[in-house]
N, C-alpha and C. Protein backbone atom coordinates (compact mmCIF):
# COMPACT_ATOMS: atom_id res chain seq x y z
N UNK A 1 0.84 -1.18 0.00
CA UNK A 1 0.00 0.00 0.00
C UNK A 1 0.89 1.24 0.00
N UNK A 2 0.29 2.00 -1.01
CA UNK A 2 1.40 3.58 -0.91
C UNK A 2 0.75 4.39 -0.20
N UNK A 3 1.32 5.57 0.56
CA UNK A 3 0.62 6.58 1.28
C UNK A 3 0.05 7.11 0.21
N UNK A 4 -0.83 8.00 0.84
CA UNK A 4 -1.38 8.96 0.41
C UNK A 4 -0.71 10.27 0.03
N UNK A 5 0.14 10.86 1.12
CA UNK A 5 0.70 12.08 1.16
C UNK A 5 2.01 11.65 1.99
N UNK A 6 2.33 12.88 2.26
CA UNK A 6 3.45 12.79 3.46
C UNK A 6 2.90 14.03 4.12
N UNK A 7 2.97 13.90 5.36
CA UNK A 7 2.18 15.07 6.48
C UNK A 7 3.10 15.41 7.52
N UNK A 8 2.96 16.69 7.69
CA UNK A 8 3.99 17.05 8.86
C UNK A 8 2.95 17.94 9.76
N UNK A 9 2.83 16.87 10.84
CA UNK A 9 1.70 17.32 11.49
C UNK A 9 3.24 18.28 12.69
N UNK A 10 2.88 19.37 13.36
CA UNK A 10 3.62 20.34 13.97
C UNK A 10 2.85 20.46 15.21
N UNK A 11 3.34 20.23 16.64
CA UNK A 11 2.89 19.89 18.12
C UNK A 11 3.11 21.41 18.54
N UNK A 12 2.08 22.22 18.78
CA UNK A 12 2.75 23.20 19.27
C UNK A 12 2.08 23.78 20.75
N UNK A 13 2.95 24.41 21.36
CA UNK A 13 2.75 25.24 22.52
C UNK A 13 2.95 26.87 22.53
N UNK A 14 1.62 27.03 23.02
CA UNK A 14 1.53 28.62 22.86
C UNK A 14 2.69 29.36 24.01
N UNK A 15 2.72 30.77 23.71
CA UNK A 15 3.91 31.75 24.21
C UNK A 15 3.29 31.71 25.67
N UNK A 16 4.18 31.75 26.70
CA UNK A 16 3.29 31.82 27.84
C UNK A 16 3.13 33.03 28.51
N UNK A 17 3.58 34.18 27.45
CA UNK A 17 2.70 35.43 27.80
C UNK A 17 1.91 36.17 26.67
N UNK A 18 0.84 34.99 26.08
CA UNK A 18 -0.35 35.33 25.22
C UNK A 18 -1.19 34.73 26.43
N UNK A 19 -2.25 35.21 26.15
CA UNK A 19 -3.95 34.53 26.51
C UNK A 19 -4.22 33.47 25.61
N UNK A 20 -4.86 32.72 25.96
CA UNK A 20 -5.43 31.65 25.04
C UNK A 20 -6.20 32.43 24.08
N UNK A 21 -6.60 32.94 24.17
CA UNK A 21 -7.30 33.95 23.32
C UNK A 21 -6.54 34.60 22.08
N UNK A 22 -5.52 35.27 22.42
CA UNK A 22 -4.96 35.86 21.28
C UNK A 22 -3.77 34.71 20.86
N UNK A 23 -3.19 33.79 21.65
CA UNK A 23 -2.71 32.69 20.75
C UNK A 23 -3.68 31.87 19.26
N UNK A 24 -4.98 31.76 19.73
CA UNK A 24 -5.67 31.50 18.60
C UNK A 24 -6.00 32.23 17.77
N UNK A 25 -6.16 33.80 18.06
CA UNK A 25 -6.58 34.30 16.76
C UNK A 25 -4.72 34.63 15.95
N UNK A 26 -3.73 34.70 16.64
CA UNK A 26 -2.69 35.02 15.66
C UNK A 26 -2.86 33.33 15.05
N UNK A 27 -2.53 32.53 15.33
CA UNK A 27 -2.67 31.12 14.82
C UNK A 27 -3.85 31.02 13.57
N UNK A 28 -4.87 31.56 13.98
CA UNK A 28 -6.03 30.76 13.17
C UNK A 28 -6.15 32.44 12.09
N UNK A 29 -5.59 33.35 12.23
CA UNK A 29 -5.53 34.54 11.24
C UNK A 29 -4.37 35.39 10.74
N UNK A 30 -3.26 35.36 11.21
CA UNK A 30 -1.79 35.64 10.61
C UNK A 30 -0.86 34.89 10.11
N UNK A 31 -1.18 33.47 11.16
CA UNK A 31 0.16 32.66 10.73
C UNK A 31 -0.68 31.10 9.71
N UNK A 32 -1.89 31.06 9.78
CA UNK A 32 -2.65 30.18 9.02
C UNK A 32 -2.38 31.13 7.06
N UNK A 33 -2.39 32.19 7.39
CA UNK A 33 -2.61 32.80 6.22
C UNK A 33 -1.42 32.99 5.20
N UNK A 34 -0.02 33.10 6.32
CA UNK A 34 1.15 32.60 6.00
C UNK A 34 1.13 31.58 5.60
N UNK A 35 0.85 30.08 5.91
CA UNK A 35 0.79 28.88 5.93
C UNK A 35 0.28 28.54 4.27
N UNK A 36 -1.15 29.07 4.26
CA UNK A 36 -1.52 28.52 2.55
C UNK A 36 -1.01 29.02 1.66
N UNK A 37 0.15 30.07 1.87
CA UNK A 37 0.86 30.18 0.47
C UNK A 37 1.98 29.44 0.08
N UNK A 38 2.39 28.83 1.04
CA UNK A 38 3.24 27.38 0.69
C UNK A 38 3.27 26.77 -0.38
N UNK A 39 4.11 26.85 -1.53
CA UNK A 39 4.32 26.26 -2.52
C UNK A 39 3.82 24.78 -2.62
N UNK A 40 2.55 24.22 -3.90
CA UNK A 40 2.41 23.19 -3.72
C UNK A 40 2.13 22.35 -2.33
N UNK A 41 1.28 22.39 -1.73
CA UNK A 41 0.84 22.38 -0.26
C UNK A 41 -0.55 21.56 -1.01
N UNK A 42 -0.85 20.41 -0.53
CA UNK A 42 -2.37 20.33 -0.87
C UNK A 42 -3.60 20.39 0.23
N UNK A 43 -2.95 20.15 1.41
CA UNK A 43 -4.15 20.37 2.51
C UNK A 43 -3.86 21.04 3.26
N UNK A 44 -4.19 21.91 4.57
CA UNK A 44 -3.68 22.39 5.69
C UNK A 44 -4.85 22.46 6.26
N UNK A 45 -4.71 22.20 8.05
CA UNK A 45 -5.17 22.12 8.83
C UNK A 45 -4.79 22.90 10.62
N UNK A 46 -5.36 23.40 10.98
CA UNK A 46 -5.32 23.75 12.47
C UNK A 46 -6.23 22.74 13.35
N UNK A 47 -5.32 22.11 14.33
CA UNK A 47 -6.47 21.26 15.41
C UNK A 47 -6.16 22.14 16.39
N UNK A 48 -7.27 22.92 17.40
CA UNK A 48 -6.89 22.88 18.73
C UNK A 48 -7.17 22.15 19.86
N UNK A 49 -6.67 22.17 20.99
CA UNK A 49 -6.61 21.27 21.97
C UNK A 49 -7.14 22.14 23.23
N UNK A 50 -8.60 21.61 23.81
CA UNK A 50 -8.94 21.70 24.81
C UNK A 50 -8.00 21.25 25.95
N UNK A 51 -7.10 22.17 26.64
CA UNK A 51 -5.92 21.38 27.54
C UNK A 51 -6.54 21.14 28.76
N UNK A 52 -8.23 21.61 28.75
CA UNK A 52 -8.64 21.02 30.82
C UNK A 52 -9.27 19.86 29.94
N UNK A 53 -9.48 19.21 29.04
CA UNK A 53 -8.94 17.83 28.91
C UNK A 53 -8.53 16.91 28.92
N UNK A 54 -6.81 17.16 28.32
CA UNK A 54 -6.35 16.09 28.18
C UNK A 54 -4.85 17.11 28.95
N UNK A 55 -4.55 17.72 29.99
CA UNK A 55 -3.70 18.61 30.59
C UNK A 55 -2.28 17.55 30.71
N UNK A 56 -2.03 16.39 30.57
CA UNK A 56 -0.98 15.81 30.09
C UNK A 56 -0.39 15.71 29.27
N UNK A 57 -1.16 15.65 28.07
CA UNK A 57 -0.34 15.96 26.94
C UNK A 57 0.37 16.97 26.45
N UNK A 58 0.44 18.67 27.07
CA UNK A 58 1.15 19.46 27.39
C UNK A 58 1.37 20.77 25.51
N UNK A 59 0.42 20.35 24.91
CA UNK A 59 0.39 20.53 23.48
C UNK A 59 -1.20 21.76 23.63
N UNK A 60 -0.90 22.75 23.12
CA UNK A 60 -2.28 23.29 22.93
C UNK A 60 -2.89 23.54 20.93
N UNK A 61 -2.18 22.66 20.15
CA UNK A 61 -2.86 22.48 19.43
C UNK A 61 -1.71 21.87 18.33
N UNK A 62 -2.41 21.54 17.38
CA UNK A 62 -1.18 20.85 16.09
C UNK A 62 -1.41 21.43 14.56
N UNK A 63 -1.02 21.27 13.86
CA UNK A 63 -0.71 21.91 12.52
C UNK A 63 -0.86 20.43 11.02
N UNK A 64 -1.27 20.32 10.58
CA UNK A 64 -1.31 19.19 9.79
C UNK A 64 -0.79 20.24 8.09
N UNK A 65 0.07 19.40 7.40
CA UNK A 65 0.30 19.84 6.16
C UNK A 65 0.50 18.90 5.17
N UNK A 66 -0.26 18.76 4.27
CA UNK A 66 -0.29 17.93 3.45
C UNK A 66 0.81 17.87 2.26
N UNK A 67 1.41 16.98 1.65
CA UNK A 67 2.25 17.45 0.29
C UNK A 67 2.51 15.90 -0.11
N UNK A 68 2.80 16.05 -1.55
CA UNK A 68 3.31 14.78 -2.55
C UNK A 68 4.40 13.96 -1.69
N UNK A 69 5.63 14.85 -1.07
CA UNK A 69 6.42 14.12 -1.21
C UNK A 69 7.09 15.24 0.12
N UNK A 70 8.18 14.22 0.67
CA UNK A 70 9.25 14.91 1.65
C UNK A 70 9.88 15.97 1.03
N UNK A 71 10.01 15.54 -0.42
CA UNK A 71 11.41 16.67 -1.05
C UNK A 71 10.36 17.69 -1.34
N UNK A 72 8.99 17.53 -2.04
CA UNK A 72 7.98 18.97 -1.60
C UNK A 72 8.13 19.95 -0.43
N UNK A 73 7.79 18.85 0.38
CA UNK A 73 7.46 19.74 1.72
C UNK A 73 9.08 20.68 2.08
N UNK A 74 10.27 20.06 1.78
CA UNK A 74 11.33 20.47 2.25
C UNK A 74 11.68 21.54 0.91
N UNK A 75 11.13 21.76 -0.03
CA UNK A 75 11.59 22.94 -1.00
C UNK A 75 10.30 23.62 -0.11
N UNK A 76 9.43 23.62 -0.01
CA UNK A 76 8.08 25.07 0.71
C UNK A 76 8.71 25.36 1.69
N UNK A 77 9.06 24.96 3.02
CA UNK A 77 9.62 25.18 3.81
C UNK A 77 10.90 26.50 3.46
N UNK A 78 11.59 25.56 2.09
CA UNK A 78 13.12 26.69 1.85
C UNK A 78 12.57 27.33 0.94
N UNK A 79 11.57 28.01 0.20
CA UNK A 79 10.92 28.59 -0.48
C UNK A 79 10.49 29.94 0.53
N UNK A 80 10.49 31.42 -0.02
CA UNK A 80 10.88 32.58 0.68
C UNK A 80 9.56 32.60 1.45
N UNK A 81 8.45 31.90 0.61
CA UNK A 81 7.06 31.62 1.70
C UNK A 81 7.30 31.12 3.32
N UNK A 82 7.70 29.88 3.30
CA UNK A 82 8.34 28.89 3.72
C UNK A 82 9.12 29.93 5.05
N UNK A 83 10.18 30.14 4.66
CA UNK A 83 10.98 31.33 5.52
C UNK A 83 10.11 31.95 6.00
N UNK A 84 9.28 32.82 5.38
CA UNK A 84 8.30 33.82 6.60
C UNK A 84 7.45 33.43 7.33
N UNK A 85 6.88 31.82 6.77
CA UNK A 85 6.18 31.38 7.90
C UNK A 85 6.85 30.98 8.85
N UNK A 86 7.99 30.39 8.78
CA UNK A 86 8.70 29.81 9.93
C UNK A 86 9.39 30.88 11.11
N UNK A 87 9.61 32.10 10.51
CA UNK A 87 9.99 33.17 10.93
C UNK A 87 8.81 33.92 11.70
N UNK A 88 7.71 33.41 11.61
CA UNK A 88 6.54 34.30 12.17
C UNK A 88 5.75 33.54 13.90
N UNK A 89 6.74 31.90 13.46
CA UNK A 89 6.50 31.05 14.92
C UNK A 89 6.92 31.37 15.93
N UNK A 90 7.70 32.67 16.25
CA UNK A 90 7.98 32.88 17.82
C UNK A 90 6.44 34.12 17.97
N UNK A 91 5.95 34.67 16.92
CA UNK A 91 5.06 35.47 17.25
C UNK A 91 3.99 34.73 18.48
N UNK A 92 3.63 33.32 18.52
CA UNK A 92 2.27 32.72 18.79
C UNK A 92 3.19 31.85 19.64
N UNK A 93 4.52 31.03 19.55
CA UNK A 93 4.55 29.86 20.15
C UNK A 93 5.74 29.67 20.74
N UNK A 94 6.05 29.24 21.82
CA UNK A 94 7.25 28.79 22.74
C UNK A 94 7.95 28.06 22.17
N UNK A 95 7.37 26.77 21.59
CA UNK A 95 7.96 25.69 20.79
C UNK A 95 6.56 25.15 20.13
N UNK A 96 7.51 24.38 19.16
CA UNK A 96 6.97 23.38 17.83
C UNK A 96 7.49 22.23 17.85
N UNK A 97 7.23 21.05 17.70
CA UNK A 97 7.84 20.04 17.92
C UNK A 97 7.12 19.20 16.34
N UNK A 98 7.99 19.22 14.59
CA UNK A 98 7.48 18.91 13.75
C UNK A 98 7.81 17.40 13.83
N UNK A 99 6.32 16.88 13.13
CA UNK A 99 6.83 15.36 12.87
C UNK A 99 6.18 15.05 11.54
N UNK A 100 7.03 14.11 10.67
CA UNK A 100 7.07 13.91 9.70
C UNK A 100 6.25 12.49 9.39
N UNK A 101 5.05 12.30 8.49
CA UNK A 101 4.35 11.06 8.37
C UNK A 101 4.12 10.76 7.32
N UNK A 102 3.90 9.13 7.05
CA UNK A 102 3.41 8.91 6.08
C UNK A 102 1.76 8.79 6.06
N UNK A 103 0.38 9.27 5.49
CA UNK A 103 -0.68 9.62 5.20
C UNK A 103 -1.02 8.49 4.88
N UNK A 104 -1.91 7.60 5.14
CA UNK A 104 -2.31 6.41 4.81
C UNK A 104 -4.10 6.48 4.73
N UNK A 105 -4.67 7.25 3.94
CA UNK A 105 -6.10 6.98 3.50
C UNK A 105 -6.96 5.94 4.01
N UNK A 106 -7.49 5.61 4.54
CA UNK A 106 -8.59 4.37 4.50
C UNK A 106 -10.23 4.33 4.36
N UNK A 107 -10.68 5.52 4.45
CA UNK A 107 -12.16 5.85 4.51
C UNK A 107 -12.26 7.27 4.07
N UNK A 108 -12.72 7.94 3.13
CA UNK A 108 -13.05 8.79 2.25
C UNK A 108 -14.38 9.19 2.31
């Protein structure tokens, strides 16, 4: 079976002197908007994370990015798009913790 995509879903933790509040709107309206101009990108996604939930897992939300291939995702990234989004992650977040997957389809 071949994947589907390759996904780099991104673990992140907000700045810990934003509000939950304005961590989501820079996330879900400055740096999302950065995000879809990513060269060749086919999906993108924001999950957030209710943390009086699941308060162990220590993550207040993740990033999903869809693309053909590793060597895609790694030219958008070095693509001048690419640069300003990555350059715009201390605005919203303490850390990012990216992980790299293979996309495996099963129900459509």
């Amino acid at each position: 079976m071949k994947p589907n995509a390759i996904k780099r879903i991104g673990l992140v933790k907000r700045r810990k002197d934003l509000s939950y509040e304005e961590f989501v709107n820079h996330w879900l309206h400055t740096h999302a908007e950065l995000c879809k101009k990513l060269p060749n990108m086919r999906r993108y996604s924001v999950n957030l994370i209710d943390r009086s939930q699941v308060e162990a897992f220590g993550y207040d939300g993740f990033s999903e990015l869809w693309f053909d291939s590793a060597e895609i995702l790694k030219a958008a990234l070095e693509s001048p798009e690419g640069k300003t989004l990555l350059a715009d992650l201390p605005n919203f977040t303490d850390s990012i913790h990216p992980l790299l997957v293979e996309d495996y389809l099963m129900l459509s």
